[in-house]
Protein backbone atom coordinates (compact mmCIF):
# COMPACT_ATOMS: atom_id res chain seq x y z
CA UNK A 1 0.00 0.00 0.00
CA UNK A 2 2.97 2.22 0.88
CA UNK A 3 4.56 1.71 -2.45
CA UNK A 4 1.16 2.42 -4.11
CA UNK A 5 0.51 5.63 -2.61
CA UNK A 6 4.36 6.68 -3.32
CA UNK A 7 3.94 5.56 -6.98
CA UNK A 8 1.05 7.64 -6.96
CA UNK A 9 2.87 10.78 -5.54
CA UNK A 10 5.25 10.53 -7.74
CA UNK A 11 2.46 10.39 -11.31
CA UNK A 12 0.70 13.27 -9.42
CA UNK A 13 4.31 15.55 -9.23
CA UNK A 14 5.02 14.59 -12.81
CA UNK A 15 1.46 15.76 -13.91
CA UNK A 16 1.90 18.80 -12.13
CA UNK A 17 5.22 19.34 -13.50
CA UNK A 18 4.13 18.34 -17.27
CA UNK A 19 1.12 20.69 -17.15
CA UNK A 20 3.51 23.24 -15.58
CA UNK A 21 5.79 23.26 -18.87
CA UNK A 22 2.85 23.37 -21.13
CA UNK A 23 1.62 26.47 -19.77
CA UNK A 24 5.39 27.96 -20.27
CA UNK A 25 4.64 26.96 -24.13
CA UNK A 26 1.78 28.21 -24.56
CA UNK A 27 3.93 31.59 -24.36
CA UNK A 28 5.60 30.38 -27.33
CA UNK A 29 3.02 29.33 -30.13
CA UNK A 30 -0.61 29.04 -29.44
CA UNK A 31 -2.66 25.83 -31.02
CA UNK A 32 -6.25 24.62 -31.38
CA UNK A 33 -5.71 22.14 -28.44
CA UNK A 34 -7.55 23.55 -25.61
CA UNK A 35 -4.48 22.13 -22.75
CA UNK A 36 -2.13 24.66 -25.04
CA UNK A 37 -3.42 27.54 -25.80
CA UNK A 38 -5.89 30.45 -24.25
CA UNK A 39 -7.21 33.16 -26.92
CA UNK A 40 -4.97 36.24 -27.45
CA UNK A 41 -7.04 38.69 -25.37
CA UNK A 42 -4.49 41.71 -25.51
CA UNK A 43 -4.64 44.13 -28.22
CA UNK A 44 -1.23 45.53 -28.24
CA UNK A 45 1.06 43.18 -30.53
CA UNK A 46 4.38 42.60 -30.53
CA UNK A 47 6.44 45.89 -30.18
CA UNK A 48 9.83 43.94 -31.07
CA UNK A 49 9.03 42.44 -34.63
CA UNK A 50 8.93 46.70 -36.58
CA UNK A 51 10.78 46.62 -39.49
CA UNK A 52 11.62 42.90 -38.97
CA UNK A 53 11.88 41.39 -42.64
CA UNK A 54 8.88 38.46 -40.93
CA UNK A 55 6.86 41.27 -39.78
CA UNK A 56 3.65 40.80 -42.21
CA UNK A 57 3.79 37.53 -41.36
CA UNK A 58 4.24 37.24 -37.81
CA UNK A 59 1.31 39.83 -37.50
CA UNK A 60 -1.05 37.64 -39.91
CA UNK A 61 -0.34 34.96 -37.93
CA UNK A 62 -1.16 36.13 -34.62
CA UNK A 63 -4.45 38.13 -36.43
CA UNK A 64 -5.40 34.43 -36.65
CA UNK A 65 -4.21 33.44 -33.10
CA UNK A 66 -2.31 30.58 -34.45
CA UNK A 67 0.71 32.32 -32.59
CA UNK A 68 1.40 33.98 -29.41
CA UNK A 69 3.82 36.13 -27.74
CA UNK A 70 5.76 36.58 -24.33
CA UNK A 71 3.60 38.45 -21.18
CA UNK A 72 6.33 41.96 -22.40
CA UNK A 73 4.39 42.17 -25.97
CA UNK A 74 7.55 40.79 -27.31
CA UNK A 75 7.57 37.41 -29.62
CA UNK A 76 11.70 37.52 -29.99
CA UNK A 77 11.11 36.46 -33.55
CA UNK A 78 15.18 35.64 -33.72
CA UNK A 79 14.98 33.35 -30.81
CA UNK A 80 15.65 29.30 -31.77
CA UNK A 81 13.01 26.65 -31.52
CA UNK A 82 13.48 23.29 -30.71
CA UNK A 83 12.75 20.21 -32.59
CA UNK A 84 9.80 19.53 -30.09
CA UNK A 85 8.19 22.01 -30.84
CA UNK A 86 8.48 22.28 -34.53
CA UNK A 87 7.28 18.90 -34.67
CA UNK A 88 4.32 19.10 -32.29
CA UNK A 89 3.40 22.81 -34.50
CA UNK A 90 3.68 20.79 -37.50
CA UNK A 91 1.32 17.49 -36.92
CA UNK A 92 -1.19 19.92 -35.19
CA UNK A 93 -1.35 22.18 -37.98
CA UNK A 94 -1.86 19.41 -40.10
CA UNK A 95 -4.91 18.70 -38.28
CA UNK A 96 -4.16 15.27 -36.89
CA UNK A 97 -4.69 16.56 -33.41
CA UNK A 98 -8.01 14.52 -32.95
CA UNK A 99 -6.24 11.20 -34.58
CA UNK A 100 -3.60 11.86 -31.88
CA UNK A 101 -5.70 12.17 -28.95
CA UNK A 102 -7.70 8.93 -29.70
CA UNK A 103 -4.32 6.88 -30.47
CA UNK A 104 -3.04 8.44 -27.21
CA UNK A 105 -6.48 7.28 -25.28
CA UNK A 106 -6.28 3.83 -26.83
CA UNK A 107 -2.47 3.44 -25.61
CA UNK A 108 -3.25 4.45 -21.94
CA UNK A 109 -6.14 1.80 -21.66
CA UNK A 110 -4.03 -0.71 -19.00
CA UNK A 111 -6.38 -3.21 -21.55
CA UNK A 112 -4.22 -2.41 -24.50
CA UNK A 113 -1.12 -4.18 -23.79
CA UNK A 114 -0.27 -4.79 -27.21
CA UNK A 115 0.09 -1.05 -28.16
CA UNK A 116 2.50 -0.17 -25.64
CA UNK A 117 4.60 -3.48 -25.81
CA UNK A 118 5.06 -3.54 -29.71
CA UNK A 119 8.02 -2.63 -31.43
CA UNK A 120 6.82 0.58 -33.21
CA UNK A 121 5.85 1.95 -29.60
CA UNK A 122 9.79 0.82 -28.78
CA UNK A 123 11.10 2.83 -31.48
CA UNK A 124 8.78 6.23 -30.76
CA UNK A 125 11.25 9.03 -28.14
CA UNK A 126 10.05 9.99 -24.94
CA UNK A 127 9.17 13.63 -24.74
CA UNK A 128 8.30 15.92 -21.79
CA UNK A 129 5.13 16.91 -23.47
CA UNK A 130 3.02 16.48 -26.57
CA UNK A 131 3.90 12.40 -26.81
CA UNK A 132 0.73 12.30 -28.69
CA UNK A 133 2.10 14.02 -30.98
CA UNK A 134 5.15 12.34 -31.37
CA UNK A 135 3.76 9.03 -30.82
CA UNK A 136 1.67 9.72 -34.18
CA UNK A 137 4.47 11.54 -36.25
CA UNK A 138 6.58 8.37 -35.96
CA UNK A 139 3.80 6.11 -36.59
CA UNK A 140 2.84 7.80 -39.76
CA UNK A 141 6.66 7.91 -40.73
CA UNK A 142 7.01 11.68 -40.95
CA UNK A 143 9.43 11.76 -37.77
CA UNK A 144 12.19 9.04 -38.35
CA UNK A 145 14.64 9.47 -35.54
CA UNK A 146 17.75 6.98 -35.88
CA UNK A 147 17.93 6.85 -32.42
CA UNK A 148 14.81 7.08 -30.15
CA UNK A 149 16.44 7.29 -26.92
CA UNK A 150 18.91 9.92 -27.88
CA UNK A 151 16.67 12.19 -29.46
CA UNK A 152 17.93 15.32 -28.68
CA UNK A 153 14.18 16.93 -28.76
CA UNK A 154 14.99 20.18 -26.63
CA UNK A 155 17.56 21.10 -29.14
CA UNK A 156 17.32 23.54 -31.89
CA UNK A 157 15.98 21.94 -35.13
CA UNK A 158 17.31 22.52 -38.10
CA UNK A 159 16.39 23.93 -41.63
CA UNK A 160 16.92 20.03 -43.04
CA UNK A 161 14.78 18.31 -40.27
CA UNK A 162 11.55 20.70 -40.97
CA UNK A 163 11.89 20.52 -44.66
CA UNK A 164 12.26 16.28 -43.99
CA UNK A 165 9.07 16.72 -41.33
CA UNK A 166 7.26 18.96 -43.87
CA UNK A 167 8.04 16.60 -47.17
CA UNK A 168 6.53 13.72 -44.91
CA UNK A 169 3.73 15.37 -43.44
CA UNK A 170 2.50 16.91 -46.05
CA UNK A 171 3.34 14.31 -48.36
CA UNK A 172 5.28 15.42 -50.96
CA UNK A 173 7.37 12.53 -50.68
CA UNK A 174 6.08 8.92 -49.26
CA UNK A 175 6.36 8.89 -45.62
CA UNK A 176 8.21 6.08 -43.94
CA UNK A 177 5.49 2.99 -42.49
CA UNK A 178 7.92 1.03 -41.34
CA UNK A 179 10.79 0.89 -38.45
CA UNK A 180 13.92 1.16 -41.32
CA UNK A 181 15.41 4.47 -41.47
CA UNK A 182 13.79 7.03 -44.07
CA UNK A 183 17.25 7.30 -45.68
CA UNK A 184 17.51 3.78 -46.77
CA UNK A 185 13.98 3.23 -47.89
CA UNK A 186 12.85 6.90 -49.75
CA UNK A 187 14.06 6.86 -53.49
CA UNK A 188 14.83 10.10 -54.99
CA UNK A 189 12.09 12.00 -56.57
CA UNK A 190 14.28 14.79 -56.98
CA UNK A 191 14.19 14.08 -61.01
CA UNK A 192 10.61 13.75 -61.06
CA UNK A 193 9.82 16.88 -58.99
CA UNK A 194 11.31 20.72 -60.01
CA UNK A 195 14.92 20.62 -58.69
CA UNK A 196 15.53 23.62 -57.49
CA UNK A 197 18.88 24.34 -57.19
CA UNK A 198 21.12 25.94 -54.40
CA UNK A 199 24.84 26.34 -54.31
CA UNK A 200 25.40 24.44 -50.97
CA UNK A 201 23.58 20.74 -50.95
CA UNK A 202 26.44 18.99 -52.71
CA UNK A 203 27.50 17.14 -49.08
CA UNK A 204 23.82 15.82 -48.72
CA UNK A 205 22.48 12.49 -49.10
CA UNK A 206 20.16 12.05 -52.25
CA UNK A 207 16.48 11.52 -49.97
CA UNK A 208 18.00 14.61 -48.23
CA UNK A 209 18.35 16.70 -51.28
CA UNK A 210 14.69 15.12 -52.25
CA UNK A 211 12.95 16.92 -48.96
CA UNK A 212 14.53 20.53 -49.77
CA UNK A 213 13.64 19.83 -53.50
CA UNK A 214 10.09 18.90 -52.94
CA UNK A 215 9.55 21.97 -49.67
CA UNK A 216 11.18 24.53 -52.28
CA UNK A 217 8.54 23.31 -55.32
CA UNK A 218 5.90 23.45 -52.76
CA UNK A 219 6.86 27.01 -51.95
CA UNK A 220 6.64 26.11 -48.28
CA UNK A 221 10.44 26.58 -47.48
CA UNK A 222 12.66 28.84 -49.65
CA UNK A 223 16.17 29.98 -49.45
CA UNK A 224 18.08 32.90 -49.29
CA UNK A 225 19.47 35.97 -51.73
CA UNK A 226 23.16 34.49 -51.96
CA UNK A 227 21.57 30.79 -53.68
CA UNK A 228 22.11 29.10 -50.63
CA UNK A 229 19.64 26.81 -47.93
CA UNK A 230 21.71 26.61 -45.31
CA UNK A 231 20.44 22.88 -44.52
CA UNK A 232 22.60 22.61 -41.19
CA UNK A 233 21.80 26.10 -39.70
CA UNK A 234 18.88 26.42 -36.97
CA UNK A 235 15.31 27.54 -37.59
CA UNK A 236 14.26 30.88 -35.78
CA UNK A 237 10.69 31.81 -34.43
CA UNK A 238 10.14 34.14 -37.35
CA UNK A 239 11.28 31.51 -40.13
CA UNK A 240 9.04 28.97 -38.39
CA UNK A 241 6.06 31.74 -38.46
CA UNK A 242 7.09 32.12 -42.16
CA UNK A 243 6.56 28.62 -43.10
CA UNK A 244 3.37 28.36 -40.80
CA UNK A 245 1.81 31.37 -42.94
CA UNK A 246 2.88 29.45 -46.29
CA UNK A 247 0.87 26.48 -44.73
CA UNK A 248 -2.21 28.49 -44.09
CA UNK A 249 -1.52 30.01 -47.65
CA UNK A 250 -1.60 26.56 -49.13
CA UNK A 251 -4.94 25.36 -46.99
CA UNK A 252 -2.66 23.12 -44.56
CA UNK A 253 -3.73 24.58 -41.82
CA UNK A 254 -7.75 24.85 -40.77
CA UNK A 255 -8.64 28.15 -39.84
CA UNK A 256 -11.52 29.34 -37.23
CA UNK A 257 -14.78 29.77 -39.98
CA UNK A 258 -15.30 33.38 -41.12
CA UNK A 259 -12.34 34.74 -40.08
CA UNK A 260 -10.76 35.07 -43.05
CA UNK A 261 -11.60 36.85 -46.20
CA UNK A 262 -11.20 38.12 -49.49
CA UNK A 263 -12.52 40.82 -52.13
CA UNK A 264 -11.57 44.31 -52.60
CA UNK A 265 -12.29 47.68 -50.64
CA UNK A 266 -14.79 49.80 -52.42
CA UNK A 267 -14.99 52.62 -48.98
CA UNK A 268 -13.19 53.12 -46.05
CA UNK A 269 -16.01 55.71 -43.89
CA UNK A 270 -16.36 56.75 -40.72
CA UNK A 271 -19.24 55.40 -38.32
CA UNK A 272 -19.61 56.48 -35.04
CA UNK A 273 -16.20 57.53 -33.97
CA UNK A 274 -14.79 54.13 -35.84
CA UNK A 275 -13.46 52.72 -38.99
CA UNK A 276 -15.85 51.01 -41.44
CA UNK A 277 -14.99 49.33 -43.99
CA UNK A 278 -17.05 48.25 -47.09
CA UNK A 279 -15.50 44.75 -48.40
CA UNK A 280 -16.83 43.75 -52.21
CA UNK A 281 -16.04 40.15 -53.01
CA UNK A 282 -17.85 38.00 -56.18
CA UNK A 283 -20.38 36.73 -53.22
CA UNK A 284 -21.78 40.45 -52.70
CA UNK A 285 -20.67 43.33 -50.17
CA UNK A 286 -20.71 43.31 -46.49
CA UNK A 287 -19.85 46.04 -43.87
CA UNK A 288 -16.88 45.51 -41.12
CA UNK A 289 -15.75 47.65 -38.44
CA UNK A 290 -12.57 47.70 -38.28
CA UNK A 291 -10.31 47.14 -35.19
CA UNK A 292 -8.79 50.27 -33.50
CA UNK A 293 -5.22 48.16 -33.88
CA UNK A 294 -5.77 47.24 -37.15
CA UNK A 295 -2.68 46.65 -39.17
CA UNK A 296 -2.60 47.72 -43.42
CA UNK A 297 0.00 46.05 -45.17
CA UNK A 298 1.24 46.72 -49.03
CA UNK A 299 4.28 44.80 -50.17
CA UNK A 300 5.26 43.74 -46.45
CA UNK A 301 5.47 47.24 -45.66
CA UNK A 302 3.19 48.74 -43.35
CA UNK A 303 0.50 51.77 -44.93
CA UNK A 304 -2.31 53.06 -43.32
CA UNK A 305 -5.73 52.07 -43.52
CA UNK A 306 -7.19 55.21 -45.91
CA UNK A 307 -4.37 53.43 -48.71
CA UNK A 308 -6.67 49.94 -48.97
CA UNK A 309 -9.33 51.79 -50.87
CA UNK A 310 -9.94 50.59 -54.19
CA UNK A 311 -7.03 47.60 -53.65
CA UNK A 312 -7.90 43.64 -53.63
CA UNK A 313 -6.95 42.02 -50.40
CA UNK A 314 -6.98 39.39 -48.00
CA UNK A 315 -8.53 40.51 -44.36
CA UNK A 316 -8.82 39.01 -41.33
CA UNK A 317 -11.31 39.74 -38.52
CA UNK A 318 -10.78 38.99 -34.64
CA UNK A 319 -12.63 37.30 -32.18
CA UNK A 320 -14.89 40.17 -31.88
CA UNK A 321 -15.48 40.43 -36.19
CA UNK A 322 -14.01 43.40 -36.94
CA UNK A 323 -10.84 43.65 -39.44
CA UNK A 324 -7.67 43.60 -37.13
CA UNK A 325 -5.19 43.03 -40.23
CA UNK A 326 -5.47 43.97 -43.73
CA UNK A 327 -3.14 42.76 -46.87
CA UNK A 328 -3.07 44.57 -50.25
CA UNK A 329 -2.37 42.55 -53.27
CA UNK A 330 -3.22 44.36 -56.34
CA UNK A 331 -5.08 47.85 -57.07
CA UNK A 332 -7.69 48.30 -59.38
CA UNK A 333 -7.62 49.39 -63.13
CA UNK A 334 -10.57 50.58 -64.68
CA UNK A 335 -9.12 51.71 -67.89
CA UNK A 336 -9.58 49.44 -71.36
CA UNK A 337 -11.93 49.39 -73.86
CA UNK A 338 -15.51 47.92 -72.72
CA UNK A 339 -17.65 45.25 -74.45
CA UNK A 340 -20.89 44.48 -73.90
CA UNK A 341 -22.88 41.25 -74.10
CA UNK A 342 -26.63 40.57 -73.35
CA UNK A 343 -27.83 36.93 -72.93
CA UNK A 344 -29.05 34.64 -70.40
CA UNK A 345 -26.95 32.37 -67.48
CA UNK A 346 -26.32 29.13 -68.60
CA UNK A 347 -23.63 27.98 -65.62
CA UNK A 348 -22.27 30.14 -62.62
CA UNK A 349 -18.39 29.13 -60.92
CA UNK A 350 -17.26 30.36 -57.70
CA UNK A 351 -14.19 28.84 -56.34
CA UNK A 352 -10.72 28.65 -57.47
CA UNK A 353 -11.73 29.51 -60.55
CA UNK A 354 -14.04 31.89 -60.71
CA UNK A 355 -16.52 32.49 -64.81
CA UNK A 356 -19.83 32.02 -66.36
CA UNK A 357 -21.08 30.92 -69.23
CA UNK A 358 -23.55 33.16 -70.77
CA UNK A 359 -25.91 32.19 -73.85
CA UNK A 360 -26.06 35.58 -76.04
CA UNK A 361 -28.54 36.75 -78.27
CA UNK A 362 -26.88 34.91 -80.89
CA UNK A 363 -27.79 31.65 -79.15
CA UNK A 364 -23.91 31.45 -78.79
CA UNK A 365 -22.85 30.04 -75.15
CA UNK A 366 -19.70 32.39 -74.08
CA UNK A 367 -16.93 31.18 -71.23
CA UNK A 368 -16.59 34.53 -69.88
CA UNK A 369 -13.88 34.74 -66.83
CA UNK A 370 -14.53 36.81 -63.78
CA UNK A 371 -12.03 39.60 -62.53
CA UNK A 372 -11.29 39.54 -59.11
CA UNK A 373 -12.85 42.91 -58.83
CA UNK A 374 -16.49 41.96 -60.88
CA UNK A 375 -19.59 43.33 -59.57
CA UNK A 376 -23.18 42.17 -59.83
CA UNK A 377 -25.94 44.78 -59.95
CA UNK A 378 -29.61 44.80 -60.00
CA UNK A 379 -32.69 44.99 -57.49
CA UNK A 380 -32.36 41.02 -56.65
CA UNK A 381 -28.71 40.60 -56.60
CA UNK A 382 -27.99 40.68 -52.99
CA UNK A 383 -25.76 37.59 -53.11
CA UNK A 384 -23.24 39.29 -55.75
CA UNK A 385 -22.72 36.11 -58.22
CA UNK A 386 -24.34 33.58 -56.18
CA UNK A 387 -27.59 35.36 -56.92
CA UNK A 388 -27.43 34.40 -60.55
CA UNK A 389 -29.95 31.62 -61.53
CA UNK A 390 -30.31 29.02 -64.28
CA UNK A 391 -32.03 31.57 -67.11
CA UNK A 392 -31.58 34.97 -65.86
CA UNK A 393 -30.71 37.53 -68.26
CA UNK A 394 -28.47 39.71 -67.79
CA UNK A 395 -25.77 42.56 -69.46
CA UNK A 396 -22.39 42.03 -69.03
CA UNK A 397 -19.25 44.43 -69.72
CA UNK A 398 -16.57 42.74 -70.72
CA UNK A 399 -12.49 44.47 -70.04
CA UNK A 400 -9.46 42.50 -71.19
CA UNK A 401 -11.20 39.10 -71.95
CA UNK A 402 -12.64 39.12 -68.39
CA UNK A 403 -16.35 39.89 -66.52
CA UNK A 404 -16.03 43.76 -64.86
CA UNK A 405 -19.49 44.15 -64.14
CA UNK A 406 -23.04 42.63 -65.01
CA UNK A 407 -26.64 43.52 -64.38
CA UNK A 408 -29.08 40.82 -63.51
CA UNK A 409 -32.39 41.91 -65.69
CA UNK A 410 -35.81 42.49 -64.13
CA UNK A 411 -37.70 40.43 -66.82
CA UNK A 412 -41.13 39.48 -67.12
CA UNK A 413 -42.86 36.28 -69.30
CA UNK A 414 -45.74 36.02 -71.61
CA UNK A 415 -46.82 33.16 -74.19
CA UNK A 416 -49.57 33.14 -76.66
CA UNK A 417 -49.93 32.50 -80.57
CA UNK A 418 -48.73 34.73 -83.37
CA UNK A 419 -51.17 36.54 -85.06
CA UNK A 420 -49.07 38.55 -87.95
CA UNK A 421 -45.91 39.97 -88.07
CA UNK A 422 -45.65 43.44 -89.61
CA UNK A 423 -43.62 45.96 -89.82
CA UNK A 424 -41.26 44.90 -88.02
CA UNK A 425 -43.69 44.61 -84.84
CA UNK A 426 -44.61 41.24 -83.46
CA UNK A 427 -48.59 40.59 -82.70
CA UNK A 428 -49.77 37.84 -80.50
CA UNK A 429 -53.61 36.64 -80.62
CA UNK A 430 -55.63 38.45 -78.36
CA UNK A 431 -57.32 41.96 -77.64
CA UNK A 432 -55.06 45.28 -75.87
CA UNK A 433 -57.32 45.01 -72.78
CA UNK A 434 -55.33 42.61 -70.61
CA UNK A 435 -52.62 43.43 -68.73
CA UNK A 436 -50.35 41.60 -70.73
CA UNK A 437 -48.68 43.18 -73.78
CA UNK A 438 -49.80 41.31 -77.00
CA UNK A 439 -47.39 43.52 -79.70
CA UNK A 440 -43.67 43.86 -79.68
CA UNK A 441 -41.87 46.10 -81.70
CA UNK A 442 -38.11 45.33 -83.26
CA UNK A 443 -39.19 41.85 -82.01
CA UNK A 444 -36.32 40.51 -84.86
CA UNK A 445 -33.65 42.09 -82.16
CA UNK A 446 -34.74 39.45 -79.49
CA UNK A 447 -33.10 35.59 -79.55
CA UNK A 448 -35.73 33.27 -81.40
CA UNK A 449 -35.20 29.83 -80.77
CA UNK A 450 -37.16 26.41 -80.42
CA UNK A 451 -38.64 24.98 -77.37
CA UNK A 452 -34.93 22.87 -77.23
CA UNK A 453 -32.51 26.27 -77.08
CA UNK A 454 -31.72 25.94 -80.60
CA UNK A 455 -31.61 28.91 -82.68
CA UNK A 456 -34.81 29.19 -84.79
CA UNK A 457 -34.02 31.25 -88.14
CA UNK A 458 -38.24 31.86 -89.04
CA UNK A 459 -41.02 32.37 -87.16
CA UNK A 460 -44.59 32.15 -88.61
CA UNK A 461 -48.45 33.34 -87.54
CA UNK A 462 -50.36 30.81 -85.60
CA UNK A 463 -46.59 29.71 -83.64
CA UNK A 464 -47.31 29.17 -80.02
CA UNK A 465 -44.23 30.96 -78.43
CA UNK A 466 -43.25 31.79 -75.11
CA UNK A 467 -41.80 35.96 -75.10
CA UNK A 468 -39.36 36.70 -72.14
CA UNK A 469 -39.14 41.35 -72.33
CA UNK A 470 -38.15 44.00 -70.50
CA UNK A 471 -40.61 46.53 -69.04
CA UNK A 472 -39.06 49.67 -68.46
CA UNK A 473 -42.08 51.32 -67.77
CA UNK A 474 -45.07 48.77 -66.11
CA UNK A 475 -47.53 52.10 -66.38
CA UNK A 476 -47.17 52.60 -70.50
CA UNK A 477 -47.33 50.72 -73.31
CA UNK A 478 -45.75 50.27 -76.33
CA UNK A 479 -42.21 50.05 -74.62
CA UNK A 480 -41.26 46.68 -73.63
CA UNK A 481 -38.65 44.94 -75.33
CA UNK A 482 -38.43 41.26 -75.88
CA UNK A 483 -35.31 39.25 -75.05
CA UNK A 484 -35.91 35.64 -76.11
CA UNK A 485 -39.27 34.20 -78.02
CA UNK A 486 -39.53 30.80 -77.89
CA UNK A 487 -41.81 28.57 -79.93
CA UNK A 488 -42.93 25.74 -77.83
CA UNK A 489 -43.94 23.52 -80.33
């Protein structure tokens, strides 16, 4: 009994002592696991990262609470990390932290002897904190330490062992499954994938040279202005917050929903003693207020917020929705010649790429590419492009081969039979006493087709057709135009 309650002293001090050191990292880089991380609540930054070359990213980063700073303000951006916590940052930004929790759980059941006596489990280092995380990053193969009990994981890693974690985790090269070392068992891709060259991997191993290769095509890790890597030299905290932003670039790591946005400023106003800002994307506009901290950035250097006007950009909101950092990409240009089509939507695509395909009066379907800047206006178009429905007409201004601006129509519908067709006026069957029009002049401008969507080259008295118009005026007469008539039969 004696040696039980000792042995239980002794779990209790090292609990207290392992939740001691992960409240010392949380100081270092926040997470999405709750036992590491507590939501930035101050709103003063870091006052040691000005004119630091990682500034824009740094700042981005902790916009997005993915990173955190000391209790000065200070993040000491040229201050070494260890190879713990690169690795832990890693497989949690990767979102694997629920797979590591329930592996963890399943290896602590005292019923699941065969977990903890196999050989994999021999071969996985014993860490201070965040085993789970470990325990899965060797399991998956993207951690392959030679020696598990001499892991050296409170030393500083180096630019080689995250581009190796990264090529793994992200898999740009096959992770290791089994207990052999990745150098013996990982062929060289470097052939197969862009080989980018710098002037100082000559002394590496072939796999080696494959990680940096495949991080470098990726555009995750890059080097630096003399041609060189540097494979052997530590990582800072403001390279690692460099790569992490690359990952969040490149939809690695999940971000909290609707926090982070695109489109373009169209106003920057003043409401009620604050900033607000009016954000256009292709989905429609939206107000924000915007933070009093918030932070503009053009080119990686800082501009103020009265710049972002008229400028595409990526903005992020805080926990409390209003736009705490801002990043300008490109400005707008309204100059080139203008063409204009008018037909009706055949397909709508929002996403990574971004067009529709429009069915003019020809009964011609156009591919017509959006700009990142294109507007959608009309009394129902509330949604920007999302509004647009299967059949709606609408004008669209075309500038350098891509969509500027459309107008969804207001159109109404009317069918009937052709009575005559004089004069270049169109007469359905019928009296003038309805509230329906039954005569259309120019009706030849409008797209005639059959009941399929075909283009119909005559149309004859006694055709039952279906007229789609515009009515600029409901109260007159004699003004509405037709768009499409189709004959049904």
């Amino acid at each position: 009994m004696g040696i039980e309650r000792k042995r239980k002293g002794c779990r209790y001090i090292l609990c207290l002592l392992s939740n001691l050191l992960l409240i010392l990292l949380s100081c270092f880089w926040c997470s999405w696991s709750p036992a590491l991380a507590a939501p930035v609540k101050d709103t003063v930054g870091f006052v040691d990262i000005n004119s630091h070359w990682a500034q824009k990213d740094i700042s981005r980063l902790y916009a997005l609470e993915l990173v955190k700073g000391y209790p000065d303000h200070t993040f000491k951006p040229d201050q070494l990390v260890s190879r713990l916590e690169t690795a832990v940052l890693i497989v949690r930004s990767g979102g694997f932290t629920a797979e590591a929790e329930k592996a963890a759980a399943k290896t602590n059941n005292k019923n699941d002897k065969k977990s903890t006596s196999s050989t994999a489990a021999k071969q996985i280092p014993r860490v201070p904190w965040g085993q789970s995380y470990i325990d899965l990053a060797v399991r998956k193969g993207f951690l392959t330490p030679d020696s598990p009990g001499d892991y050296d994981f409170d030393g500083p890693a180096t630019r080689l062992e995250v581009a190796e974690l990264l090529a793994r985790a992200m898999y740009l090269v096959p992770p290791v499954t089994g207990a052999d070392s990745a150098m013996a068992e990982i062929k060289s891709v470097a052939d197969a994938v862009y080989a980018k060259t710098f002037s100082d991997l000559d002394a590496l191993k072939p796999a080696e040279k494959t990680f940096i290769a495949a991080v470098a095509y990726a555009d995750v890790m890059s080097g630096y202005p003399d041609g060189t890597f540097r494979p052997r030299e530590s990582l800072t905290r403001a390279e690692m917050a460099v790569i992490l932003s690359r990952l969040v670039d490149r939809g690695w790591v999940k971000l909290p929903a609707g926090r982070h946005l695109a489109g373009w400023i169209s106003a920057v106003d003043d409401n009620k003693g604050s900033k607000e800002i009016t954000l256009i994307s292709l989905s429609g506009a939206q107000k924000l207020k915007a933070a009093g901290n918030v932070q503009c950035y053009r080119v990686a250097e800082k501009c103020t917020l009265a710049d972002s006007v008229n400028f595409q950009c990526e903005a992020i909101l805080d926990g409390q929705k209003q736009v705490s950092w801002i990043n300008l990409l490109e400005q707008r240009d309204d100059s080139g010649q203008t063409d204009k089509i008018r037909g009706s939507v055949k397909m709508v695509v929002l996403g990574e790429d971004n067009y529709i395909i429009v069915n003019n009066m020809y009964a011609e379907d156009l591919f017509l590419p959006l700009a990142w800047d294109a507007v959608l206006t009309g009394n129902k178009a509330t949604k920007g492009f999302n509004s647009l429905k299967l059949g709606n007409f609408v004008d669209v201004e075309v500038s350098k081969g891509k969509v500027r601006k459309a107008t969804l129509l207001d159109v109404k519908t009317t069918s009937g039979k052709v009575d005559r067709i004089e004069n270049g006026c169109l007469y359905l069957e019928g009296d003038s006493s309805g509230k329906k029009p039954i005569w259309f002049n120019h009706y030849d401008y409008a797209r005639l087709v059959n009941k399929e969507g075909t283009r119909q080259v005559q149309l004859q008295a006694g055709s039952p057709v279906s007229i789609t118009y515009l009515d600029p005026l409901p109260n007159e007469i004699d003004d509405e135009v037709a768009l499409e008539i189709k004959v049904t039969k």
